[in-house]
C-alpha atoms as a PDB file:
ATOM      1  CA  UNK A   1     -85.778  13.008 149.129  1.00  0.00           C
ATOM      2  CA  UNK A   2     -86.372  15.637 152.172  1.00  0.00           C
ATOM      3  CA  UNK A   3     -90.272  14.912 151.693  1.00  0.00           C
ATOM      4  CA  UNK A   4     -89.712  11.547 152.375  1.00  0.00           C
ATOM      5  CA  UNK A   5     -87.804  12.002 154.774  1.00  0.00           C
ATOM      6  CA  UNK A   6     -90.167  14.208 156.516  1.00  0.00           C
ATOM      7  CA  UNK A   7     -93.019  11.417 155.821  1.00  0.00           C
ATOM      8  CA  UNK A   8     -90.839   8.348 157.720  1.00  0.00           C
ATOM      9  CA  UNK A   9     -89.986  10.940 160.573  1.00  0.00           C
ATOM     10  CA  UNK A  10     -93.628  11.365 160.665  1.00  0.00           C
ATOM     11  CA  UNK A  11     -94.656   7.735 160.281  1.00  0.00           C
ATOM     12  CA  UNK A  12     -91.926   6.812 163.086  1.00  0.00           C
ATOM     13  CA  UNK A  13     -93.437   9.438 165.413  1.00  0.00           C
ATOM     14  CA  UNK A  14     -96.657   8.206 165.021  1.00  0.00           C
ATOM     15  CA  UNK A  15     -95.945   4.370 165.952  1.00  0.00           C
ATOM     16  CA  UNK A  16     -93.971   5.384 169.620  1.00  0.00           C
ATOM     17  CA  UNK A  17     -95.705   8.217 170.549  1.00  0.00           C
ATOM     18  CA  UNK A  18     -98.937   8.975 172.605  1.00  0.00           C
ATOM     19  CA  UNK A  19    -101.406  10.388 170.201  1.00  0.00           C
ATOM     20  CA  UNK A  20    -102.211  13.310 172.743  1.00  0.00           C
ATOM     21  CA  UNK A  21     -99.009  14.744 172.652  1.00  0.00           C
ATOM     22  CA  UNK A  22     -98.259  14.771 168.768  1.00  0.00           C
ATOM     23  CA  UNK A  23     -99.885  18.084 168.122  1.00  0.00           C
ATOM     24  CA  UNK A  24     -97.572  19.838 170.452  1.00  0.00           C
ATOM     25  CA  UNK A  25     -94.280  17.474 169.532  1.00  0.00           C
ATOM     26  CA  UNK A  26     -94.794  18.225 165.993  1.00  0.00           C
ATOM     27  CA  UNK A  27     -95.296  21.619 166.377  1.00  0.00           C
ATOM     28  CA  UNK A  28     -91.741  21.386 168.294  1.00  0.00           C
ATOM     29  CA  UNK A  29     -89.944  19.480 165.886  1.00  0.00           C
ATOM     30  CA  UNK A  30     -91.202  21.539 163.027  1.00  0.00           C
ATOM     31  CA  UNK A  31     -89.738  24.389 164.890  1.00  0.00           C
ATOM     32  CA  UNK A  32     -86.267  22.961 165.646  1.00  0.00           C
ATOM     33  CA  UNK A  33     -85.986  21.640 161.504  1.00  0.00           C
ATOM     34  CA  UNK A  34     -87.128  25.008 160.920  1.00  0.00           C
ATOM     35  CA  UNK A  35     -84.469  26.978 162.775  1.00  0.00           C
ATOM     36  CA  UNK A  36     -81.806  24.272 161.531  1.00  0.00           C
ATOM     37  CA  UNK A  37     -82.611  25.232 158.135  1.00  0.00           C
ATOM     38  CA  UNK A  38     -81.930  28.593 158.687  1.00  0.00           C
ATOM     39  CA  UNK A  39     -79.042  28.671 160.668  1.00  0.00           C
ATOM     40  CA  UNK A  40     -77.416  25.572 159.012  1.00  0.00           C
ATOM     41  CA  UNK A  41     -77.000  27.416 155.581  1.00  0.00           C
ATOM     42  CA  UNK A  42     -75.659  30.800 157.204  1.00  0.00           C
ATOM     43  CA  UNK A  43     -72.657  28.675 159.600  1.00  0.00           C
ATOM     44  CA  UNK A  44     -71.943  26.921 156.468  1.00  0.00           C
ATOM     45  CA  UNK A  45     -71.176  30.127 154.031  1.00  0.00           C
ATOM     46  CA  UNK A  46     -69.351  31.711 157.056  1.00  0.00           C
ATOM     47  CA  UNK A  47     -67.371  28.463 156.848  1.00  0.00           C
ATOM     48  CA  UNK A  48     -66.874  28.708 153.105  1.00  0.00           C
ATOM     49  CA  UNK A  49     -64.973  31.982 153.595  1.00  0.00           C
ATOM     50  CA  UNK A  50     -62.127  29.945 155.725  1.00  0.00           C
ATOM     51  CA  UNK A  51     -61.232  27.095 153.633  1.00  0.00           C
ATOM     52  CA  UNK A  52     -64.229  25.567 151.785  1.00  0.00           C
ATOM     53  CA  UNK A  53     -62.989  22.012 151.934  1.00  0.00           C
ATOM     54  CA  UNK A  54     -64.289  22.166 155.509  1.00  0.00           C
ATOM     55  CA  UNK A  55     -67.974  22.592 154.187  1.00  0.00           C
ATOM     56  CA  UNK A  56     -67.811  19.108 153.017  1.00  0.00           C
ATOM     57  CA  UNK A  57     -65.775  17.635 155.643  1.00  0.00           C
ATOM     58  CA  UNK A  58     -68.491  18.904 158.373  1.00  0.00           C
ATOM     59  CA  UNK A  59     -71.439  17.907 155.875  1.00  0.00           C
ATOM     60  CA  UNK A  60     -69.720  14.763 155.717  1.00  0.00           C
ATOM     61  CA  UNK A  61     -69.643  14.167 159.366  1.00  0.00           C
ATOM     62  CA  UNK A  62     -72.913  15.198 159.928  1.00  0.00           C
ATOM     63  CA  UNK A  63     -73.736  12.216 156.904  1.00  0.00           C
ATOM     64  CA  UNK A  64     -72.383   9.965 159.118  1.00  0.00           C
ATOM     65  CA  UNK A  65     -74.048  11.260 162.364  1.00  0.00           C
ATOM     66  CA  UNK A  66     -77.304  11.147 160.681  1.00  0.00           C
ATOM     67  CA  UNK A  67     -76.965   7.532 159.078  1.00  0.00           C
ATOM     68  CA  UNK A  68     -75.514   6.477 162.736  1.00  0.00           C
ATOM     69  CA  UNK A  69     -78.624   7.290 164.215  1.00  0.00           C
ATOM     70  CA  UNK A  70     -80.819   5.746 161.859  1.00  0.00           C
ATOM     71  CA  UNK A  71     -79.103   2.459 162.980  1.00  0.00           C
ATOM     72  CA  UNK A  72     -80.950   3.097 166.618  1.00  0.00           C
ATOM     73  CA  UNK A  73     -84.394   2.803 165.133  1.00  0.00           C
ATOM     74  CA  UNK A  74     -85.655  -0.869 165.621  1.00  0.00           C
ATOM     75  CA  UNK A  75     -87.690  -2.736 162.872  1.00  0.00           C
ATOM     76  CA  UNK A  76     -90.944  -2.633 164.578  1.00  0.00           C
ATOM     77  CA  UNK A  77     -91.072   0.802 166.821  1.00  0.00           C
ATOM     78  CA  UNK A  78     -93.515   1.023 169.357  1.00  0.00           C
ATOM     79  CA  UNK A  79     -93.975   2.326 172.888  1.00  0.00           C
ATOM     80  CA  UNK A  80     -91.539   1.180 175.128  1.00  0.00           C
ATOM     81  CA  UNK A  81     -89.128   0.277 171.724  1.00  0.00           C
ATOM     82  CA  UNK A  82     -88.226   3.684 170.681  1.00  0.00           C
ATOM     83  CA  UNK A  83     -84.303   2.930 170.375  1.00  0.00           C
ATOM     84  CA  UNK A  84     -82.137  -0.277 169.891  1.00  0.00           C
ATOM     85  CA  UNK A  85     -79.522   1.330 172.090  1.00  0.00           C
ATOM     86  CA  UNK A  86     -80.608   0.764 175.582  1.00  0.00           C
ATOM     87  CA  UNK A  87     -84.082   0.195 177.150  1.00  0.00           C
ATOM     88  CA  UNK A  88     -86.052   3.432 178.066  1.00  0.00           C
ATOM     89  CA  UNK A  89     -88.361   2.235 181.464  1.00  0.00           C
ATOM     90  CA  UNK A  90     -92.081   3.252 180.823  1.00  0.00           C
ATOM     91  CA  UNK A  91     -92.868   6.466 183.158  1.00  0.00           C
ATOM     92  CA  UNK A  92     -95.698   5.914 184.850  1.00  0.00           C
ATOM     93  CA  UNK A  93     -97.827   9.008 186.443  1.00  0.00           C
ATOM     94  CA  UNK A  94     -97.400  10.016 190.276  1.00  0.00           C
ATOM     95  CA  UNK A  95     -99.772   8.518 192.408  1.00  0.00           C
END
């Protein structure tokens, strides 16, 4: 399931961004999954020691963060189309 995961974040990525800046942005967000994956686990048995119910109860809410923000992605991403939340004006270089 994470490997697919990984390959929609990917394929998302790919439709809305410029292809000279995906090296570096994927570098980036490799970096940030990376560090949640670490740091994630380690808050999480800390938590355990309290009362463990609250393990699930945050997993839960971060669930429904997650599937909240999947609603935001629009059927057919593109530049300009990144979110269905609000419109994000093109930036256009300095002249």
């Amino acid at each position: 399931m994470f490997f697919a995961l990984a390959i929609a974040i990917r394929t998302y990525f790919q439709k809305i961004a410029d292809p000279a800046d995906i090296a570096a942005t994927a570098g980036v967000s490799f970096t940030i999954n990376h560090i949640a994956a670490v740091v994630l686990p380690a808050l999480y048995g800390l938590l355990w020691l309290v009362p463990p119910a609250l393990v699930f109860l945050s997993g839960a809410a971060l669930a429904l963060a997650s599937l909240s923000c999947a609603f935001l992605v629009p059927p057919n991403p593109a530049p300009g189309n990144e979110t269905q939340s609000f419109a994000i004006p093109a930036l256009k270089p300095a002249a």
